[in-house]
C-alpha atoms as a PDB file:
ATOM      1  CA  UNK A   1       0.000   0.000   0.000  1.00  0.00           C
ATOM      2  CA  UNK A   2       1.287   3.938  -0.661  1.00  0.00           C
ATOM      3  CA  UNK A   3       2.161   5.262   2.105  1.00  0.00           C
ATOM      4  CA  UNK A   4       2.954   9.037   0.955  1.00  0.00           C
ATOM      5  CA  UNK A   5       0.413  10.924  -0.009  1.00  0.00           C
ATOM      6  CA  UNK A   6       1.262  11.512  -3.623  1.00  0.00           C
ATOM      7  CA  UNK A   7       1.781   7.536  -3.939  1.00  0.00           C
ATOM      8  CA  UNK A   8      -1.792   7.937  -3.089  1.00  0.00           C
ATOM      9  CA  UNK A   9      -2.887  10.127  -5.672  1.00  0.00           C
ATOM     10  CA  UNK A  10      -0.817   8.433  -8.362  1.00  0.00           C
ATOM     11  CA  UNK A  11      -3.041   5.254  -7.489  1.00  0.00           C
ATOM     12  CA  UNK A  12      -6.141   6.974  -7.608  1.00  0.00           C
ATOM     13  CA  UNK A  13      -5.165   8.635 -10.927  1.00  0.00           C
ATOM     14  CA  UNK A  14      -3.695   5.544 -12.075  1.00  0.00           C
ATOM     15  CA  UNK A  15      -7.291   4.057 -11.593  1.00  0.00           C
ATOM     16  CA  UNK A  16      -9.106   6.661 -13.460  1.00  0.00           C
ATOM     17  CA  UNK A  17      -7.013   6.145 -16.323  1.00  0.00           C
ATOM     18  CA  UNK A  18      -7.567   2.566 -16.417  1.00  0.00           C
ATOM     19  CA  UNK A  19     -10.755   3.106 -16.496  1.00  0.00           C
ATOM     20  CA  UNK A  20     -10.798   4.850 -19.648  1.00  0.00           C
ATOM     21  CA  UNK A  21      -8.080   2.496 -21.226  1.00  0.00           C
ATOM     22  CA  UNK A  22     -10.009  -0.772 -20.251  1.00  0.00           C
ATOM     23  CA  UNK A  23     -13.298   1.368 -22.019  1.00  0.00           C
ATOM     24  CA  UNK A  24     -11.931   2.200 -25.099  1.00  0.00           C
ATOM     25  CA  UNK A  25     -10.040  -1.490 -25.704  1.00  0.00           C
ATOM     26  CA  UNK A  26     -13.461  -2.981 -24.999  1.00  0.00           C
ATOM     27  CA  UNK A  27     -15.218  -0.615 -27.367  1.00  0.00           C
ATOM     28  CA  UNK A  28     -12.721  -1.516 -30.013  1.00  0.00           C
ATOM     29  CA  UNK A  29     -12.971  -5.309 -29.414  1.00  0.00           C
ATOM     30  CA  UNK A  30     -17.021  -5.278 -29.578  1.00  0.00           C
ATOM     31  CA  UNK A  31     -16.853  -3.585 -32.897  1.00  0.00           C
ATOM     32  CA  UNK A  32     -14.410  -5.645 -34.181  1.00  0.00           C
ATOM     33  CA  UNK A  33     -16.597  -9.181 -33.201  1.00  0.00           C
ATOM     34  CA  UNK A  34     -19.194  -7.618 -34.736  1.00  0.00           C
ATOM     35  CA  UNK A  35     -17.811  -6.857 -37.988  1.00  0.00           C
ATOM     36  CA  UNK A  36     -16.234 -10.330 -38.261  1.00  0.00           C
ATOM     37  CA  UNK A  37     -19.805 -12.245 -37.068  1.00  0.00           C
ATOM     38  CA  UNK A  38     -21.750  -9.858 -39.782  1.00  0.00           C
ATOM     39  CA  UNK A  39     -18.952 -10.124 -42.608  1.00  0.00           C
ATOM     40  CA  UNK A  40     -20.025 -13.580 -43.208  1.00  0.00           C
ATOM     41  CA  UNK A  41     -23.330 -12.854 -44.417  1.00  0.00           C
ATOM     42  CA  UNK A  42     -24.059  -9.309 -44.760  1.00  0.00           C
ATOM     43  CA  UNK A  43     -21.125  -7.310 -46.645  1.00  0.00           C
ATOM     44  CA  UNK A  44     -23.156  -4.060 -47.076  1.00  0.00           C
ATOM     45  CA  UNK A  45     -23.806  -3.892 -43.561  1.00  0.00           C
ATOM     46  CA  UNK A  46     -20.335  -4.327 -42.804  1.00  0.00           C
ATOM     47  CA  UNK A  47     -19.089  -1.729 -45.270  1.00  0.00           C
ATOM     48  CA  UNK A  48     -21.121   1.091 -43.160  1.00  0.00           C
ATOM     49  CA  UNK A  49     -19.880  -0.317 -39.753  1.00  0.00           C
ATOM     50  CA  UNK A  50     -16.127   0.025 -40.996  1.00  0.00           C
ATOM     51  CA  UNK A  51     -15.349   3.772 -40.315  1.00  0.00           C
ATOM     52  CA  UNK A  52     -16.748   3.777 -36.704  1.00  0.00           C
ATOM     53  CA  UNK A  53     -14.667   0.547 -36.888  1.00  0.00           C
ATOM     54  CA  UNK A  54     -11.786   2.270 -37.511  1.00  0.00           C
ATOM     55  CA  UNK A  55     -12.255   5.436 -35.791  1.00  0.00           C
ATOM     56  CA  UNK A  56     -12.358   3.135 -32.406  1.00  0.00           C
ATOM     57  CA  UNK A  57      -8.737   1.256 -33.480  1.00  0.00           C
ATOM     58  CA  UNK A  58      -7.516   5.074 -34.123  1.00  0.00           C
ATOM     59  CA  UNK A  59      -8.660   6.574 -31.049  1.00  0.00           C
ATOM     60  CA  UNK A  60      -7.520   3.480 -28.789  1.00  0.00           C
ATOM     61  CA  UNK A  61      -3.980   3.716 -31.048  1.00  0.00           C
ATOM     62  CA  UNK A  62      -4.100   7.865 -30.436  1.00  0.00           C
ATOM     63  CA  UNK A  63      -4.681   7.559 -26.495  1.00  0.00           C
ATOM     64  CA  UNK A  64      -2.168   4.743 -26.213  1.00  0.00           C
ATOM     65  CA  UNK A  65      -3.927   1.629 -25.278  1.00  0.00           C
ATOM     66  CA  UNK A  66      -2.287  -0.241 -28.039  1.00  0.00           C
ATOM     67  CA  UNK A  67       0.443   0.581 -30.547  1.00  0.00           C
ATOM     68  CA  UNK A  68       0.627   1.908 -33.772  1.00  0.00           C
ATOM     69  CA  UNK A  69       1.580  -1.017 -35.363  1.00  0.00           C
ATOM     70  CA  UNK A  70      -1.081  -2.984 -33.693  1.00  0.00           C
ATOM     71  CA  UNK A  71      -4.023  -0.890 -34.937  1.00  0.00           C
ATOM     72  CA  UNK A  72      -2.205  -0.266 -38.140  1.00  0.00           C
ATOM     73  CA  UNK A  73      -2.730  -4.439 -38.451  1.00  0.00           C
ATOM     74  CA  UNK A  74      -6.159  -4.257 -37.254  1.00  0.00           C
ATOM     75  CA  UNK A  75      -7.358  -2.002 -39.751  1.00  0.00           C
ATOM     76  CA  UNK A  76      -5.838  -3.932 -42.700  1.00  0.00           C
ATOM     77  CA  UNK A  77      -7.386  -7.597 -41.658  1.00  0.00           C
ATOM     78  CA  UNK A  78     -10.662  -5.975 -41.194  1.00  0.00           C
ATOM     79  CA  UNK A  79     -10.727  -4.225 -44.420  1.00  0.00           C
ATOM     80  CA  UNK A  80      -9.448  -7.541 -46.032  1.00  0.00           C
ATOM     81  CA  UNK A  81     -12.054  -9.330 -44.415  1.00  0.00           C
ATOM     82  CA  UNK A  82     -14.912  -7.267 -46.287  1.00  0.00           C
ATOM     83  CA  UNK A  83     -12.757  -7.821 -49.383  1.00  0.00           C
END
């Protein structure tokens, strides 16, 4: 446990940015499951659900949940996947 008081306030902001981070990953992942369960039968569908798609892998990528790289490979499987 922190004893000092700004080991203390570190935690708690620590906390609150977890919070966020574990949000926006979770965001990201739903849309992705999505797209992948829907890309098997309805491609039009999936077309329109690509840019919020990829707006969530940029903003996760932007804030620094995951790297570049990582959303950079993301975006390219999903767009091959309505291919």
């Amino acid at each position: 446990m922190p004893i000092t008081q700004s080991a203390k306030k570190a935690i708690r902001g620590s906390l609150r940015k977890k919070a966020f981070n574990d949000q926006r990953k979770r965001v990201m992942k739903e849309i992705i499951k999505k797209i992948e369960k829907i890309a098997k039968t309805d491609k039009a569908e999936v077309v329109k659900m690509l840019s919020s798609a990829f707006q969530a892998i940029d903003k996760a990528a932007q804030k620094g949940v995951i790297k570049k790289n990582n959303a950079a490979r993301k975006k390219s499987r999903l767009s091959k996947l309505v291919r």
